[in-house]
C-alpha atoms as a PDB file:
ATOM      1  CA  UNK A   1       9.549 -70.175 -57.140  1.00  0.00           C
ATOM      2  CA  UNK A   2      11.212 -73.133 -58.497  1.00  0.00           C
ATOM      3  CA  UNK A   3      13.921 -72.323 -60.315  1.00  0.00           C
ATOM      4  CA  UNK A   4      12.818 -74.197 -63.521  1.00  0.00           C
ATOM      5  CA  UNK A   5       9.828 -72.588 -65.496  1.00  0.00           C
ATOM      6  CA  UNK A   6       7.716 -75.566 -67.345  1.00  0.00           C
ATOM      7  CA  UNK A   7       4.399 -76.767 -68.497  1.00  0.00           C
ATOM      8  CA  UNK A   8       2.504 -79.690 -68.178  1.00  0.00           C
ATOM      9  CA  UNK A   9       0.268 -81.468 -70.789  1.00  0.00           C
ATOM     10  CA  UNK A  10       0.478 -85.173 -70.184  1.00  0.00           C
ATOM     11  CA  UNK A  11       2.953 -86.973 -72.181  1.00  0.00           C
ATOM     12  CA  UNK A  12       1.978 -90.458 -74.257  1.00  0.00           C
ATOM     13  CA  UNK A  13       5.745 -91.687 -73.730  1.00  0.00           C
ATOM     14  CA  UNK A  14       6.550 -91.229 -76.880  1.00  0.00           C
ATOM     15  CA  UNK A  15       6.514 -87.399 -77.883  1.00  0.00           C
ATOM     16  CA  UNK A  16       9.625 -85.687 -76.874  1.00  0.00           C
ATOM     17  CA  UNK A  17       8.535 -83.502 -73.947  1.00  0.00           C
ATOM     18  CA  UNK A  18       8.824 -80.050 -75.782  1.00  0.00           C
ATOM     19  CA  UNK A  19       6.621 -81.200 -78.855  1.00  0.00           C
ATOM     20  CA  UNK A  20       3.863 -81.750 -76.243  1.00  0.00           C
ATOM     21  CA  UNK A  21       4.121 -79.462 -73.159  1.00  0.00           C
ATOM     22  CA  UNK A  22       5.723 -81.644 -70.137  1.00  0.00           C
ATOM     23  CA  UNK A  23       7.303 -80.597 -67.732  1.00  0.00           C
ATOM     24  CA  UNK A  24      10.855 -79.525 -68.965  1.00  0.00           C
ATOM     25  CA  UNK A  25      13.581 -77.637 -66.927  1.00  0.00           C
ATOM     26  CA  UNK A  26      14.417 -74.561 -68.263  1.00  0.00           C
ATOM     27  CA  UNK A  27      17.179 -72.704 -65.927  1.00  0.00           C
ATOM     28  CA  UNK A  28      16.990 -69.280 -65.225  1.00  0.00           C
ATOM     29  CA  UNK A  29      20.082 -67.038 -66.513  1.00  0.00           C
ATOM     30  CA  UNK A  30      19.889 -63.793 -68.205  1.00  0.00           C
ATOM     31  CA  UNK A  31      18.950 -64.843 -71.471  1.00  0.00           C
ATOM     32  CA  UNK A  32      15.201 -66.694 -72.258  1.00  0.00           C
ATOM     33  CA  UNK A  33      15.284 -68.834 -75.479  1.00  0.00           C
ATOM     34  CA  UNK A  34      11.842 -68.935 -76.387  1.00  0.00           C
ATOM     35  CA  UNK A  35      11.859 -71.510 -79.351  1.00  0.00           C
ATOM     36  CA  UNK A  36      10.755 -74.457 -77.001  1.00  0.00           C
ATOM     37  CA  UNK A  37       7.830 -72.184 -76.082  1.00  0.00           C
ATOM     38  CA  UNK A  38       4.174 -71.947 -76.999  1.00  0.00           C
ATOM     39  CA  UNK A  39       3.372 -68.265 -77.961  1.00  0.00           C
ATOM     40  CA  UNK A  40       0.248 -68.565 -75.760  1.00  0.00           C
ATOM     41  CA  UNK A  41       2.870 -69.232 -73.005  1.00  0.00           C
ATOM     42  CA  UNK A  42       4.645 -66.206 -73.038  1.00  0.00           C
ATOM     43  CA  UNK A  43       1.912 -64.475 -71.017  1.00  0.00           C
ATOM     44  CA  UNK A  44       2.333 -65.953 -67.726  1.00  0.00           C
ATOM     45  CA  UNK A  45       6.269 -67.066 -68.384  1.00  0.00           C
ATOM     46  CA  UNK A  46       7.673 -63.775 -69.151  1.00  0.00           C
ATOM     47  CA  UNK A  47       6.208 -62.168 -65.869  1.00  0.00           C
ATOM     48  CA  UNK A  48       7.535 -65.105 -63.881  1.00  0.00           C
ATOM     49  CA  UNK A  49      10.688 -65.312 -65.451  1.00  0.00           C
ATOM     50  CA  UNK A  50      11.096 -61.635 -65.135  1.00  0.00           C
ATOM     51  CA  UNK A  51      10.368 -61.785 -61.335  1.00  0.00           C
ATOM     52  CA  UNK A  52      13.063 -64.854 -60.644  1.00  0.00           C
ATOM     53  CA  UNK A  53      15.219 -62.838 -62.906  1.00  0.00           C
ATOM     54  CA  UNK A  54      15.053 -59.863 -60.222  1.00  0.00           C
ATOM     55  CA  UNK A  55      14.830 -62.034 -57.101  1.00  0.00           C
ATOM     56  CA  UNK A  56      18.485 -63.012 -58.437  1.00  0.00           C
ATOM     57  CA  UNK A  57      19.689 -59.638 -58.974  1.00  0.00           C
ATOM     58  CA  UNK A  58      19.532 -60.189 -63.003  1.00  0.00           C
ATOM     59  CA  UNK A  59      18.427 -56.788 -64.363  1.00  0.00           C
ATOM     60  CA  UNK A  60      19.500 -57.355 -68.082  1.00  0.00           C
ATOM     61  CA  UNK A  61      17.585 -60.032 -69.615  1.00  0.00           C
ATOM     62  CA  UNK A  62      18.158 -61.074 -73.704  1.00  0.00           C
ATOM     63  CA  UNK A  63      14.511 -62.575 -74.909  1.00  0.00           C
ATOM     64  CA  UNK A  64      15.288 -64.470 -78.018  1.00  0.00           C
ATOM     65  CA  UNK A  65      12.192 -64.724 -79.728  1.00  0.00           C
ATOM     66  CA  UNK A  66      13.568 -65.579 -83.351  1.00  0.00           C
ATOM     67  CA  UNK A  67      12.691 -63.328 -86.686  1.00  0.00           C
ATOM     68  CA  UNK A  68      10.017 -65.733 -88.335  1.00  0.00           C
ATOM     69  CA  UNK A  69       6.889 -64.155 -89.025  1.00  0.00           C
ATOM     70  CA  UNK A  70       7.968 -61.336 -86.505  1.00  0.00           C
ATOM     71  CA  UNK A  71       4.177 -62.607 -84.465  1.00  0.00           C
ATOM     72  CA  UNK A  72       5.771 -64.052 -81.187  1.00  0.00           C
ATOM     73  CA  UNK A  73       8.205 -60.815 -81.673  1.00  0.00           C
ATOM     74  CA  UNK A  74       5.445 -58.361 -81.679  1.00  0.00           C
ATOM     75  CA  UNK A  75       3.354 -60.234 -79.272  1.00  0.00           C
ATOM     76  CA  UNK A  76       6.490 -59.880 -76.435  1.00  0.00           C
ATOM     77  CA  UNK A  77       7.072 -56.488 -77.713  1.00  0.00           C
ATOM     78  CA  UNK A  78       3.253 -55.541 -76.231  1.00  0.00           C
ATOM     79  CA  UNK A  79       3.419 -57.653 -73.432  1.00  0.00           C
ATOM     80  CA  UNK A  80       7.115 -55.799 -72.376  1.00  0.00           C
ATOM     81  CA  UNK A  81       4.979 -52.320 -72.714  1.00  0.00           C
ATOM     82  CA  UNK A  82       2.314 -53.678 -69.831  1.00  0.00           C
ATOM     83  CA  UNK A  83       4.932 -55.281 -67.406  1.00  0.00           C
ATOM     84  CA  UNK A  84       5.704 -52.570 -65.019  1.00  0.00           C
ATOM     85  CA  UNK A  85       9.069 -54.301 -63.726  1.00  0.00           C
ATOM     86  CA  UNK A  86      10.496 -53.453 -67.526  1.00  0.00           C
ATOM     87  CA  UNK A  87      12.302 -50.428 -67.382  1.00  0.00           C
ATOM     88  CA  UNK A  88      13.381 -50.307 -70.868  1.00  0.00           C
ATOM     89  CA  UNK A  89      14.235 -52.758 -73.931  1.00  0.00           C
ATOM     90  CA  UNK A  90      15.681 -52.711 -77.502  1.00  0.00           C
ATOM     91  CA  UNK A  91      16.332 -54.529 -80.634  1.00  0.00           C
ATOM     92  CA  UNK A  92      19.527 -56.978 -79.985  1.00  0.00           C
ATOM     93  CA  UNK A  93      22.535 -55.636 -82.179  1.00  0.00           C
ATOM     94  CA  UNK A  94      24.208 -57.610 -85.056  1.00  0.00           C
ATOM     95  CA  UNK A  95      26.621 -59.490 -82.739  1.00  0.00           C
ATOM     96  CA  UNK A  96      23.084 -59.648 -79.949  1.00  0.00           C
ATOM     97  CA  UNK A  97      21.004 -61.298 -82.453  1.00  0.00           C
ATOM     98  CA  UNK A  98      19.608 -58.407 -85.054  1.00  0.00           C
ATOM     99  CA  UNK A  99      15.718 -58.113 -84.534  1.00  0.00           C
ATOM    100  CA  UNK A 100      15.280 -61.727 -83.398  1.00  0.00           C
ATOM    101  CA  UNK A 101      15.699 -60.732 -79.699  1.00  0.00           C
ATOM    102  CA  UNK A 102      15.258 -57.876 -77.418  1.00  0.00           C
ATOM    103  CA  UNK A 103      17.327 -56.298 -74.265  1.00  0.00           C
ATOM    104  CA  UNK A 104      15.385 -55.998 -71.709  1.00  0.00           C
ATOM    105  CA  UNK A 105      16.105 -53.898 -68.315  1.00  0.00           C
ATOM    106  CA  UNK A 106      14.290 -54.783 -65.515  1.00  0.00           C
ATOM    107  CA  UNK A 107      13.370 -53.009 -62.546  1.00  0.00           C
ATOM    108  CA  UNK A 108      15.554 -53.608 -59.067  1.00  0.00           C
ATOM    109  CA  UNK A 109      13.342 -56.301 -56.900  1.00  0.00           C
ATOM    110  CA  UNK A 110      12.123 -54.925 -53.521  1.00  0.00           C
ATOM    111  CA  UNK A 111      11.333 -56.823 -50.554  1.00  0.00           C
ATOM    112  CA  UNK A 112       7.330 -56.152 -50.668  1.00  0.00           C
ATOM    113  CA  UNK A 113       6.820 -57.727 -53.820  1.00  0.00           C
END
C-alpha cells in the first residue's frame, strides 16, 4: 500500500486540492486528522489506514474527528464497532482532545492478512 492515503476527483487548476478531492499525501503516523476528509470517505480510509497502521506495528491510533455536529463522530464511532482489527477505543481526554477524537487500539497484524 502506498504509504499516502488520497482521493482523486479531477482538479480545474485552480481549487486547492483538498476543496476538491485530488490526490493529496497524507502520511501515515499514529494519529488521522480527518478535517481534510469527506465523511463519505471514512468508510474505505479508516480500514486502510487501520491496516498500514498495523503493517507498521502502530497499535494506538488517535482519530481526530472534531466536535461539530458530533455526525462524522458518530459515524466513526459505528464504523470502529464493525472493524474487527479494533480492539478497543475511547473518548480522547482533556489534554487528548475531549470528545473530538477517539483512542483507538488495534489488533497485532499477522502475516495471512
Amino acid at each position: 500500500m502506498d504509504p499516502a492515503l488520497h482521493s482523486n476527483d479531477g482538479n480545474d487548476g485552480k481549487t486547492p486540492p483538498d476543496e476538491i478531492g485530488e490526490a493529496v499525501e497524507h502520511p501515515i503516523t499514529d494519529e488521522l486528522d480527518l478535517h481534510c476528509f469527506r465523511p463519505t470517505e471514512i468508510g474505505s480510509l479508516l480500514p486502510e489506514y487501520f491496516r498500514e497502521c498495523r503493517r507498521r506495528g502502530m497499535l494506538r491510533v488517535r482519530v481526530v474527528h472534531g466536535k461539530g455536529t458530533g455526525a462524522l463522530r458518530e459515524g466513526v464511532l459505528r464504523l470502529l464497532d464493525r472493524l474487527p482489527e479494533v480492539r478497543d477505543y475511547q473518548t480522547g481526554d482533556t489534554t487528548g482532545g475531549g470528545w473530538g477524537a477517539t483512542w483507538v487500539t488495534l489488533a497485532p497484524w499477522s502475516e495471512k492478512e
